[in-house]
PDB file of N, CA and C in Angstrom:
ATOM      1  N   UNK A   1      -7.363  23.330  43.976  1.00  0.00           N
ATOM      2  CA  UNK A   1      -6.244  22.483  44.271  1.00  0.00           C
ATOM      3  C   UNK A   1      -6.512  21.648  45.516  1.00  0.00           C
ATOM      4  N   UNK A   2      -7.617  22.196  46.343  1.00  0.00           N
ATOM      5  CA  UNK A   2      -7.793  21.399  47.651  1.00  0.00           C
ATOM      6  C   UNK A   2      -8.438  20.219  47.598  1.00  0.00           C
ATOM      7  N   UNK A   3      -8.065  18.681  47.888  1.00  0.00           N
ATOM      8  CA  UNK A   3      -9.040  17.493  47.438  1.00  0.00           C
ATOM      9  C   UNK A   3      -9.005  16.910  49.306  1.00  0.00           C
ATOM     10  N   UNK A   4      -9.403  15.972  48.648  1.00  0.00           N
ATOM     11  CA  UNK A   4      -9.923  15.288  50.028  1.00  0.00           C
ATOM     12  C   UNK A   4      -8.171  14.408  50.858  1.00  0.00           C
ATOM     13  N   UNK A   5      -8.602  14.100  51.936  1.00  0.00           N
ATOM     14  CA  UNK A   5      -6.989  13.505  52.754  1.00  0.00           C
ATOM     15  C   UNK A   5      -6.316  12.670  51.508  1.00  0.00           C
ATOM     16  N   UNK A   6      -5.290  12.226  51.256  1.00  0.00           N
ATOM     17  CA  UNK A   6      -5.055  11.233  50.185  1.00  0.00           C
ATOM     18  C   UNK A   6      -3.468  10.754  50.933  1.00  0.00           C
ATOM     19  N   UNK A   7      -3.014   9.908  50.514  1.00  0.00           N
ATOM     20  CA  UNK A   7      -1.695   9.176  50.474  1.00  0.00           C
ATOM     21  C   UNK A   7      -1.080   9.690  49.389  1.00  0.00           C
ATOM     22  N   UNK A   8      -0.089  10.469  49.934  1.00  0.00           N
ATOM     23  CA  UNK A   8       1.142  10.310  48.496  1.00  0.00           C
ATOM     24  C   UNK A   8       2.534   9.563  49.295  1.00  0.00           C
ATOM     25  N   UNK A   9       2.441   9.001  48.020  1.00  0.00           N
ATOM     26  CA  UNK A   9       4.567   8.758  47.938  1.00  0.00           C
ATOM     27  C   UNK A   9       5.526   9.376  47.477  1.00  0.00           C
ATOM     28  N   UNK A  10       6.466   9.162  47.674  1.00  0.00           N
ATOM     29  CA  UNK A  10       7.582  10.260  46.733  1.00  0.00           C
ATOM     30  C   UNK A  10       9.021   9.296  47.417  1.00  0.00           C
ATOM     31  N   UNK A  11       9.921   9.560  46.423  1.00  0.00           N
ATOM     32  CA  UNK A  11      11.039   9.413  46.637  1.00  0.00           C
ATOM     33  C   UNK A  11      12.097  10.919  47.131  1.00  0.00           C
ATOM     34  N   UNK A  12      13.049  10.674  48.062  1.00  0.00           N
ATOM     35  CA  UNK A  12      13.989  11.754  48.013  1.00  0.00           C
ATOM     36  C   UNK A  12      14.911  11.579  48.578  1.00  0.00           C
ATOM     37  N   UNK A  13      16.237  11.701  48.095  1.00  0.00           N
ATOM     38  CA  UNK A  13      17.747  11.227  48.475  1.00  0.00           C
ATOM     39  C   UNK A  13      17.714  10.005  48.638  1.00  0.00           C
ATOM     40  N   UNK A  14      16.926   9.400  47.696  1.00  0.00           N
ATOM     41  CA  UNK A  14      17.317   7.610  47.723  1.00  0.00           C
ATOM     42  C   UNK A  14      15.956   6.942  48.941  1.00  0.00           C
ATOM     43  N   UNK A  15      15.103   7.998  49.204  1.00  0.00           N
ATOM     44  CA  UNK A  15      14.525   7.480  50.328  1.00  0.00           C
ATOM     45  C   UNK A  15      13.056   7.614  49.654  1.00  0.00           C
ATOM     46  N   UNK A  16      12.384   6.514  50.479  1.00  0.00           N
ATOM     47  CA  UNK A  16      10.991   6.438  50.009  1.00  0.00           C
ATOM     48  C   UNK A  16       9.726   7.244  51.527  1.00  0.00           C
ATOM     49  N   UNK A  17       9.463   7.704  51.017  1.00  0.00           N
ATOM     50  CA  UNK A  17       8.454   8.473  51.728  1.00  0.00           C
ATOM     51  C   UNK A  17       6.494   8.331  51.505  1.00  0.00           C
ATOM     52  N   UNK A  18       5.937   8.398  52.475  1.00  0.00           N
ATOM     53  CA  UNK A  18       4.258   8.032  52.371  1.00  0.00           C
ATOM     54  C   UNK A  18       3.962   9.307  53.236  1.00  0.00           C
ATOM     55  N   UNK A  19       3.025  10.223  53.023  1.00  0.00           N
ATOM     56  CA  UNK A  19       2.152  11.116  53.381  1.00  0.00           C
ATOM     57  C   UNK A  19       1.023  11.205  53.312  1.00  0.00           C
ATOM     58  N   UNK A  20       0.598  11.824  54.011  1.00  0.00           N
ATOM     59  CA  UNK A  20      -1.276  12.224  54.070  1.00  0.00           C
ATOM     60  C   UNK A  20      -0.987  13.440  53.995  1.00  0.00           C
ATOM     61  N   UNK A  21      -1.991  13.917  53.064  1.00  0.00           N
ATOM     62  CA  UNK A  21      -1.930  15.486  52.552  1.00  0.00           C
ATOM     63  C   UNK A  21      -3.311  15.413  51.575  1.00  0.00           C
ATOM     64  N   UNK A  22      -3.720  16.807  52.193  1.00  0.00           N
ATOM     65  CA  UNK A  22      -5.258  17.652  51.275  1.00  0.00           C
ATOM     66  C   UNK A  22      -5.363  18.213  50.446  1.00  0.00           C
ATOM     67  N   UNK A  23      -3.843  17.837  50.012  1.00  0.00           N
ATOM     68  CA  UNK A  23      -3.403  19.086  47.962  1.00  0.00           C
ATOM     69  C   UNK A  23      -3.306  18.182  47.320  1.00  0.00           C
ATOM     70  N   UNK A  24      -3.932  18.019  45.920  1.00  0.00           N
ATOM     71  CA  UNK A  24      -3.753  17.122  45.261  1.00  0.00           C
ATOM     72  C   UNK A  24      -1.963  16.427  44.713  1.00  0.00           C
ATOM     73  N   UNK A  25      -2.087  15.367  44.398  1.00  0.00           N
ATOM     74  CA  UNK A  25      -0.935  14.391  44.390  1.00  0.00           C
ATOM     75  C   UNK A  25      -0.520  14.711  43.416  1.00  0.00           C
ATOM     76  N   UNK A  26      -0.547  15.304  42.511  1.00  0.00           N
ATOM     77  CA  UNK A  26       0.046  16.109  41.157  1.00  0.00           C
ATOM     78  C   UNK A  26       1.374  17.560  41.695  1.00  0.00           C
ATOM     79  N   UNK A  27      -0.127  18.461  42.134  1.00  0.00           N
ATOM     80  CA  UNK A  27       0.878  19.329  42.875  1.00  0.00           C
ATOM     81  C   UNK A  27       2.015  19.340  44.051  1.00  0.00           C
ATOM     82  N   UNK A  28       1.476  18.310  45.173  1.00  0.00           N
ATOM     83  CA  UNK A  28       2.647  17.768  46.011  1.00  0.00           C
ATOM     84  C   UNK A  28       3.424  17.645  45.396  1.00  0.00           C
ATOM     85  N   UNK A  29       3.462  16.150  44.266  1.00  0.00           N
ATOM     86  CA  UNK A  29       4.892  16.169  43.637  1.00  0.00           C
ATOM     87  C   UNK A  29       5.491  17.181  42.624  1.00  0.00           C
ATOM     88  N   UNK A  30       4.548  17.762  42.430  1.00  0.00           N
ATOM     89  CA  UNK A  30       5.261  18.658  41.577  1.00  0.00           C
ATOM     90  C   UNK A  30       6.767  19.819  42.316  1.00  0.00           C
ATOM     91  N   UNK A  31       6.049  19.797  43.504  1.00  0.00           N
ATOM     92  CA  UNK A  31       6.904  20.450  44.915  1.00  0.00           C
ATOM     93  C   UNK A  31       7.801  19.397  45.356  1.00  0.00           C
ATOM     94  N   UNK A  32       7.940  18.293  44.816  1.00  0.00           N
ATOM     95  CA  UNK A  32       8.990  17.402  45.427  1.00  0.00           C
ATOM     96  C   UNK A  32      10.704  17.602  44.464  1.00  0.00           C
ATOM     97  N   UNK A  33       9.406  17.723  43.200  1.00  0.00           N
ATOM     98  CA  UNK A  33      10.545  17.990  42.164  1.00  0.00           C
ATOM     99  C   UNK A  33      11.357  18.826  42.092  1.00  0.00           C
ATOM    100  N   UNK A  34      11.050  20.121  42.443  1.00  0.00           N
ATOM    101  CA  UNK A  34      11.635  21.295  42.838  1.00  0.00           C
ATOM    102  C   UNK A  34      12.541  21.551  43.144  1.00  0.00           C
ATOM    103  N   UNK A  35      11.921  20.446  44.753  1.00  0.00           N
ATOM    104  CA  UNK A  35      13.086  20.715  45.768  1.00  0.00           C
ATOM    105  C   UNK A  35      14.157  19.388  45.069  1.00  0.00           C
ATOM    106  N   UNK A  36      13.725  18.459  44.647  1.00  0.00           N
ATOM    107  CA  UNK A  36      14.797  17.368  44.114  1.00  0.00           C
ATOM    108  C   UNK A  36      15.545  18.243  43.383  1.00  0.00           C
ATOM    109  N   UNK A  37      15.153  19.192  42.566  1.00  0.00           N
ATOM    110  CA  UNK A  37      16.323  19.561  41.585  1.00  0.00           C
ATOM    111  C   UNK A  37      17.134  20.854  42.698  1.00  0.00           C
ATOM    112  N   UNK A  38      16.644  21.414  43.722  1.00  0.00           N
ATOM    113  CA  UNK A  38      17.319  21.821  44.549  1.00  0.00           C
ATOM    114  C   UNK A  38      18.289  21.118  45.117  1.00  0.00           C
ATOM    115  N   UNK A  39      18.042  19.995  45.608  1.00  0.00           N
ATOM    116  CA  UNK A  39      18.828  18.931  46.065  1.00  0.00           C
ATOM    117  C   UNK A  39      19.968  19.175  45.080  1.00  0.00           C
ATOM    118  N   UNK A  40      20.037  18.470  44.195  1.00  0.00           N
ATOM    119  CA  UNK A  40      20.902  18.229  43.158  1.00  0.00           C
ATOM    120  C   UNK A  40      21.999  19.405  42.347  1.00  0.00           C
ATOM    121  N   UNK A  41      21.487  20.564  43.088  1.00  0.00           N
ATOM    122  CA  UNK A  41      22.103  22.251  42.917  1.00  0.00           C
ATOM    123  C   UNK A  41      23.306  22.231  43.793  1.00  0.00           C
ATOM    124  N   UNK A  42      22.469  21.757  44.964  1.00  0.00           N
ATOM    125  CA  UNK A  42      23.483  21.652  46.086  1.00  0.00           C
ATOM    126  C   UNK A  42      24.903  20.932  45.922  1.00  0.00           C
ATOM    127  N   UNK A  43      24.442  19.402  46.202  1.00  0.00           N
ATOM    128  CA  UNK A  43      25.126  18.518  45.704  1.00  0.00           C
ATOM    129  C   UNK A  43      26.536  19.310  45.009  1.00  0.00           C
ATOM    130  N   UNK A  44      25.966  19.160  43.903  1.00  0.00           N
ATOM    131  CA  UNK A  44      27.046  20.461  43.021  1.00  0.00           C
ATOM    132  C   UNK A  44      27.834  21.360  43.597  1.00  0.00           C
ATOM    133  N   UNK A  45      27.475  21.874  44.244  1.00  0.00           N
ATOM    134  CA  UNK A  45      28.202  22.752  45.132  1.00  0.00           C
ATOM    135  C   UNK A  45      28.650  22.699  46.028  1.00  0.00           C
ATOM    136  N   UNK A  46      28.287  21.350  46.939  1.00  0.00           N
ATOM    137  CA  UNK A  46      28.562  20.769  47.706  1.00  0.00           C
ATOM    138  C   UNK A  46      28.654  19.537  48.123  1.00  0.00           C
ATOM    139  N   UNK A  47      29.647  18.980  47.653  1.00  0.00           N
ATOM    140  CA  UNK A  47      29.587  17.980  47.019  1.00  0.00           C
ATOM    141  C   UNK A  47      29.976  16.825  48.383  1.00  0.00           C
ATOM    142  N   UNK A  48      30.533  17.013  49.000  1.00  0.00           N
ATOM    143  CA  UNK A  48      31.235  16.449  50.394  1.00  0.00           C
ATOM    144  C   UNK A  48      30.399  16.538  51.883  1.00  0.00           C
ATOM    145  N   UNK A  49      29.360  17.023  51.299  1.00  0.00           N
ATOM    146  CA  UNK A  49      27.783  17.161  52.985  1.00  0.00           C
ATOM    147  C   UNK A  49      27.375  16.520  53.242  1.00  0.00           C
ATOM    148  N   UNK A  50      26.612  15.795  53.871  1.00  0.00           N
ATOM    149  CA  UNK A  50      26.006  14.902  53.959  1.00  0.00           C
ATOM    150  C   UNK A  50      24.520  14.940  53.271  1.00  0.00           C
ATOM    151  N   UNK A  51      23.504  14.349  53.164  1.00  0.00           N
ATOM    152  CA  UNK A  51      22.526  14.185  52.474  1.00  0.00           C
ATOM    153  C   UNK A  51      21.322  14.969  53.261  1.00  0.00           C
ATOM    154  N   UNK A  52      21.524  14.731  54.536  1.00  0.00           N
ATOM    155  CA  UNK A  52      21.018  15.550  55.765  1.00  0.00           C
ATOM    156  C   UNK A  52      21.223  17.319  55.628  1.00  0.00           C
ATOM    157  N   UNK A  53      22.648  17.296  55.603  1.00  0.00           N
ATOM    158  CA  UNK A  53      23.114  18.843  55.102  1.00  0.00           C
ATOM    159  C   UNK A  53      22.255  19.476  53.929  1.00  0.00           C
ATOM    160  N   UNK A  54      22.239  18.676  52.807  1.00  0.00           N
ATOM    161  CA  UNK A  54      21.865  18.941  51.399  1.00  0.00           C
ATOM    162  C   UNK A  54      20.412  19.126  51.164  1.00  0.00           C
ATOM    163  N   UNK A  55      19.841  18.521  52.128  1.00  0.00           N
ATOM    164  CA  UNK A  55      18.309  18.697  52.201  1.00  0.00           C
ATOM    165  C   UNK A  55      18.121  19.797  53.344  1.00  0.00           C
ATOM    166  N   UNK A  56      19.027  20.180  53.670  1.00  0.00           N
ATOM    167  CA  UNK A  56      18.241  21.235  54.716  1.00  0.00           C
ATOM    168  C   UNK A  56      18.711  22.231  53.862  1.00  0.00           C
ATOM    169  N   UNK A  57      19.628  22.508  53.095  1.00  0.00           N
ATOM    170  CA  UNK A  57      20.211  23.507  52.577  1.00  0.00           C
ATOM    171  C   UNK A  57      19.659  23.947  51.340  1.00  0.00           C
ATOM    172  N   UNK A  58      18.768  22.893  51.000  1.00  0.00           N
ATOM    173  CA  UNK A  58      18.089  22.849  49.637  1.00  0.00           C
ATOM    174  C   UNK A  58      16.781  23.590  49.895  1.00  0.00           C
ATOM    175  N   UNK A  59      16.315  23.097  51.306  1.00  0.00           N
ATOM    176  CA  UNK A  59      15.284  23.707  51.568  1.00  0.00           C
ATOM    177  C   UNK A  59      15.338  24.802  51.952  1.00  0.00           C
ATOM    178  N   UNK A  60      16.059  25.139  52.273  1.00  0.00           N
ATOM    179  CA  UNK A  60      15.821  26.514  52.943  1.00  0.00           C
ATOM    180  C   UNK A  60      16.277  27.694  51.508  1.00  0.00           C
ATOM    181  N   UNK A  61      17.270  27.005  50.270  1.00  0.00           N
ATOM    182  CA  UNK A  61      16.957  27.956  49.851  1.00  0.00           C
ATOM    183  C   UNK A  61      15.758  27.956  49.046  1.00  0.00           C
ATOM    184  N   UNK A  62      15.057  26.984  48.659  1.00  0.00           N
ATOM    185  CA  UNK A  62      13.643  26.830  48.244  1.00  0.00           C
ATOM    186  C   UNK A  62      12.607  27.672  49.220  1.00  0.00           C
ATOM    187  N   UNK A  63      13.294  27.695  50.488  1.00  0.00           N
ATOM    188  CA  UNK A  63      12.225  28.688  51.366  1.00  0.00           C
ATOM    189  C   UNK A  63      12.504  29.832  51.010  1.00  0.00           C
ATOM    190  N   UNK A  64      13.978  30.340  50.502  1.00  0.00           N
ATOM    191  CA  UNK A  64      13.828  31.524  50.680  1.00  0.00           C
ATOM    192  C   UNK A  64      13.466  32.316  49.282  1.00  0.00           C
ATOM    193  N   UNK A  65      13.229  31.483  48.294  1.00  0.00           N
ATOM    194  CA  UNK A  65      13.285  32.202  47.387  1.00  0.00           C
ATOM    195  C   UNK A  65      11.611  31.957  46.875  1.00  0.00           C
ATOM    196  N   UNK A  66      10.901  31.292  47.854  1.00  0.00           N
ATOM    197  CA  UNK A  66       9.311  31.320  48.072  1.00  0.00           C
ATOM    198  C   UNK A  66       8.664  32.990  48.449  1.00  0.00           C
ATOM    199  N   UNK A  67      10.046  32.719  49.808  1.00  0.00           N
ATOM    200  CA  UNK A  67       9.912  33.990  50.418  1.00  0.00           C
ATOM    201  C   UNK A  67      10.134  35.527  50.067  1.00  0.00           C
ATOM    202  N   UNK A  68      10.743  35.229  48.920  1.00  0.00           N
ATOM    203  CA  UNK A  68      11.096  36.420  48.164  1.00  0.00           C
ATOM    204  C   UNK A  68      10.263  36.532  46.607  1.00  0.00           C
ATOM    205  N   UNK A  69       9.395  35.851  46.735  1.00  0.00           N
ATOM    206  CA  UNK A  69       8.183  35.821  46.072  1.00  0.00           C
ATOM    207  C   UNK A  69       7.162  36.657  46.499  1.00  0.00           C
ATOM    208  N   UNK A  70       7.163  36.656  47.617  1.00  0.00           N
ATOM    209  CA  UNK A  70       5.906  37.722  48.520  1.00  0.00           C
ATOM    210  C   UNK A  70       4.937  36.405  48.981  1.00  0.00           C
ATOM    211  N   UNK A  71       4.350  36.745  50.316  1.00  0.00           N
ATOM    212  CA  UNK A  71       3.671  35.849  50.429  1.00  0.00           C
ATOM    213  C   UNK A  71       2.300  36.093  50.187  1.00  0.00           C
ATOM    214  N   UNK A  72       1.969  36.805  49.281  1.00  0.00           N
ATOM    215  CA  UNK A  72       0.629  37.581  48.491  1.00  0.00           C
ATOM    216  C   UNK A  72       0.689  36.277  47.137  1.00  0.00           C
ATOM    217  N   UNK A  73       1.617  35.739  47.020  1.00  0.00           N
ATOM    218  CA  UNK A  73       1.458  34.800  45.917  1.00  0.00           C
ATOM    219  C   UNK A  73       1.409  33.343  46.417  1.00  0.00           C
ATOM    220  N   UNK A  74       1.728  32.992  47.852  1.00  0.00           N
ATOM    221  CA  UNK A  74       1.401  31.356  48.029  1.00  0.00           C
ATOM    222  C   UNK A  74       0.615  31.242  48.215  1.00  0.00           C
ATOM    223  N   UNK A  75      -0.461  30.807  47.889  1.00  0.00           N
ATOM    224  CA  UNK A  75      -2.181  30.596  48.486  1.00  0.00           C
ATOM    225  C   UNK A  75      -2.226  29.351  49.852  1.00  0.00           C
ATOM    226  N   UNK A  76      -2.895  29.004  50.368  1.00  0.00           N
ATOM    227  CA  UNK A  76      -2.839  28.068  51.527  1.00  0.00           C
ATOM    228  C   UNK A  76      -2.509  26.361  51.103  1.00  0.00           C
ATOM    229  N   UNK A  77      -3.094  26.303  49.903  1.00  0.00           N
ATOM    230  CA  UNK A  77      -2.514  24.540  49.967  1.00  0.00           C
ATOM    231  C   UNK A  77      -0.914  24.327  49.662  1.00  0.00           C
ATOM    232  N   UNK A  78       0.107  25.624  48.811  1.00  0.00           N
ATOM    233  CA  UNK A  78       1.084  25.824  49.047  1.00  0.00           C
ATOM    234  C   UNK A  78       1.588  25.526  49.747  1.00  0.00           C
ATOM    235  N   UNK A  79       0.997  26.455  50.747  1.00  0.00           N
ATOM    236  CA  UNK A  79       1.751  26.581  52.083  1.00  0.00           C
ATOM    237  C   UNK A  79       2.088  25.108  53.371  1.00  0.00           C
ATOM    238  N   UNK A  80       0.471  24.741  52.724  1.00  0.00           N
ATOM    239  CA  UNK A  80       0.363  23.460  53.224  1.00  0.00           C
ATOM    240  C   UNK A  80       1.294  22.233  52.720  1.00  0.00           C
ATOM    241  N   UNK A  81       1.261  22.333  51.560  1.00  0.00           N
ATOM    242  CA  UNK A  81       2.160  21.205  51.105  1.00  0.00           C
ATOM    243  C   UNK A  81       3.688  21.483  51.633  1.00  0.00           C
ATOM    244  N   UNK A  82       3.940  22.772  51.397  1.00  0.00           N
ATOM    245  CA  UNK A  82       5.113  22.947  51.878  1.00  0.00           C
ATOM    246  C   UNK A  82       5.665  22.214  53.400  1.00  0.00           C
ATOM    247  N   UNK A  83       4.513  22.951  54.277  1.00  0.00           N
ATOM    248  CA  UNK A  83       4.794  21.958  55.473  1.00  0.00           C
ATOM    249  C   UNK A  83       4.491  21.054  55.468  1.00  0.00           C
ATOM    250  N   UNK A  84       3.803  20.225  55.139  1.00  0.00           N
ATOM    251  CA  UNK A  84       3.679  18.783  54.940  1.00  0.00           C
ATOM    252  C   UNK A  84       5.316  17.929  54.265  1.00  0.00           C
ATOM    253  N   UNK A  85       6.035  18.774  52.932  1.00  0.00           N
ATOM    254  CA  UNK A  85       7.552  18.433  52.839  1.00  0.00           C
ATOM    255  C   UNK A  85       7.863  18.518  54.247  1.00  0.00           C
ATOM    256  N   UNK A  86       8.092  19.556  54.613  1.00  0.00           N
ATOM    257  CA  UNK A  86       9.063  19.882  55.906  1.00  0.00           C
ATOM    258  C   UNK A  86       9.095  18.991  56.597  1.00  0.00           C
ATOM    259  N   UNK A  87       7.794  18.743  57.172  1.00  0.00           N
ATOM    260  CA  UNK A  87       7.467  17.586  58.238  1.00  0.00           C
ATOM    261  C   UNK A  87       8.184  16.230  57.979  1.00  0.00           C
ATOM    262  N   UNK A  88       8.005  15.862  56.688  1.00  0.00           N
ATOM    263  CA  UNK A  88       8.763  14.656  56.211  1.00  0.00           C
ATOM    264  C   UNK A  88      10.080  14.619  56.198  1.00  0.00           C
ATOM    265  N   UNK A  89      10.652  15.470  55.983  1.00  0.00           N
ATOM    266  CA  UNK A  89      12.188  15.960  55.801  1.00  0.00           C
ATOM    267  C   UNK A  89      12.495  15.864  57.384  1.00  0.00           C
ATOM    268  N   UNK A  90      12.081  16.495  58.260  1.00  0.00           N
ATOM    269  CA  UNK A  90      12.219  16.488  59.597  1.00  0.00           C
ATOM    270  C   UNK A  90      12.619  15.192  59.824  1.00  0.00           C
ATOM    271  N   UNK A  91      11.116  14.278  59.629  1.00  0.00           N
ATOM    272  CA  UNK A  91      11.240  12.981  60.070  1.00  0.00           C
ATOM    273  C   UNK A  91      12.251  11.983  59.502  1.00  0.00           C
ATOM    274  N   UNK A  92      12.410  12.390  58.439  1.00  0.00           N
ATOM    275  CA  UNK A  92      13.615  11.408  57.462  1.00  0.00           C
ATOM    276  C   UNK A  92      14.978  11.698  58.436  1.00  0.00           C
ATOM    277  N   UNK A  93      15.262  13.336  58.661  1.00  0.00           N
ATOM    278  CA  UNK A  93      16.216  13.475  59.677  1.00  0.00           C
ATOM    279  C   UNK A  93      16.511  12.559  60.682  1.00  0.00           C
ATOM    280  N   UNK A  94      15.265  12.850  61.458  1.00  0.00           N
ATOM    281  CA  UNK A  94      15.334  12.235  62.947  1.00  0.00           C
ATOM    282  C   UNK A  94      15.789  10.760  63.297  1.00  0.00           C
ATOM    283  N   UNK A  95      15.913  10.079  61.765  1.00  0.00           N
ATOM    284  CA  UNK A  95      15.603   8.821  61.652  1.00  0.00           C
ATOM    285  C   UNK A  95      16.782   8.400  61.071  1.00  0.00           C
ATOM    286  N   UNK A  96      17.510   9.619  60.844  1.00  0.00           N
ATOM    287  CA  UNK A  96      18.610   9.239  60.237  1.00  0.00           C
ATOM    288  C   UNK A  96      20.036   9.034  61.280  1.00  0.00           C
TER     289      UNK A  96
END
């Protein structure tokens, strides 16, 4: 799964995003999707948060139910991509 630096894009909550990341661009997004349909769980349930709210809330339960996976099952580019989301999510925050 490990390739060389690459550019990905992705969309999330209406927002366009560019990264550098060493996991291939298949699997990144495949982890975008995830959490998009996390997003969209939320939403549902919470329907009145802000978008800021909904992505942290999305993530974290996407963290936690990583985490309740064991971490004997994320291998490192996982993990990596994962923080590589985070980081972006952060920054989409900060900016918001």
């Amino acid at each position: 799964m490990q390739g060389s630096d690459e550019y990905i894009r992705f969309e999330l909550l209406g927002e366009s995003f560019t990264i550098k990341s060493d996991v291939s661009e298949k699997y990144f997004l495949s982890l975008v999707k995830k959490l998009e349909e996390k997003i969209n769980e939320m939403k549902v349930k919470f329907p009145n948060l802000s978008n800021v709210k909904i992505a942290l809330f999305a993530a974290l339960d996407f963290a936690d139910e990583m985490s309740q996976l064991g971490n004997n099952t994320l291998d490192k580019d996982a993990i990596k991509a994962l923080s590589d989301l985070s980081d972006s999510l952060a920054s989409a925050i900060q900016e918001d």
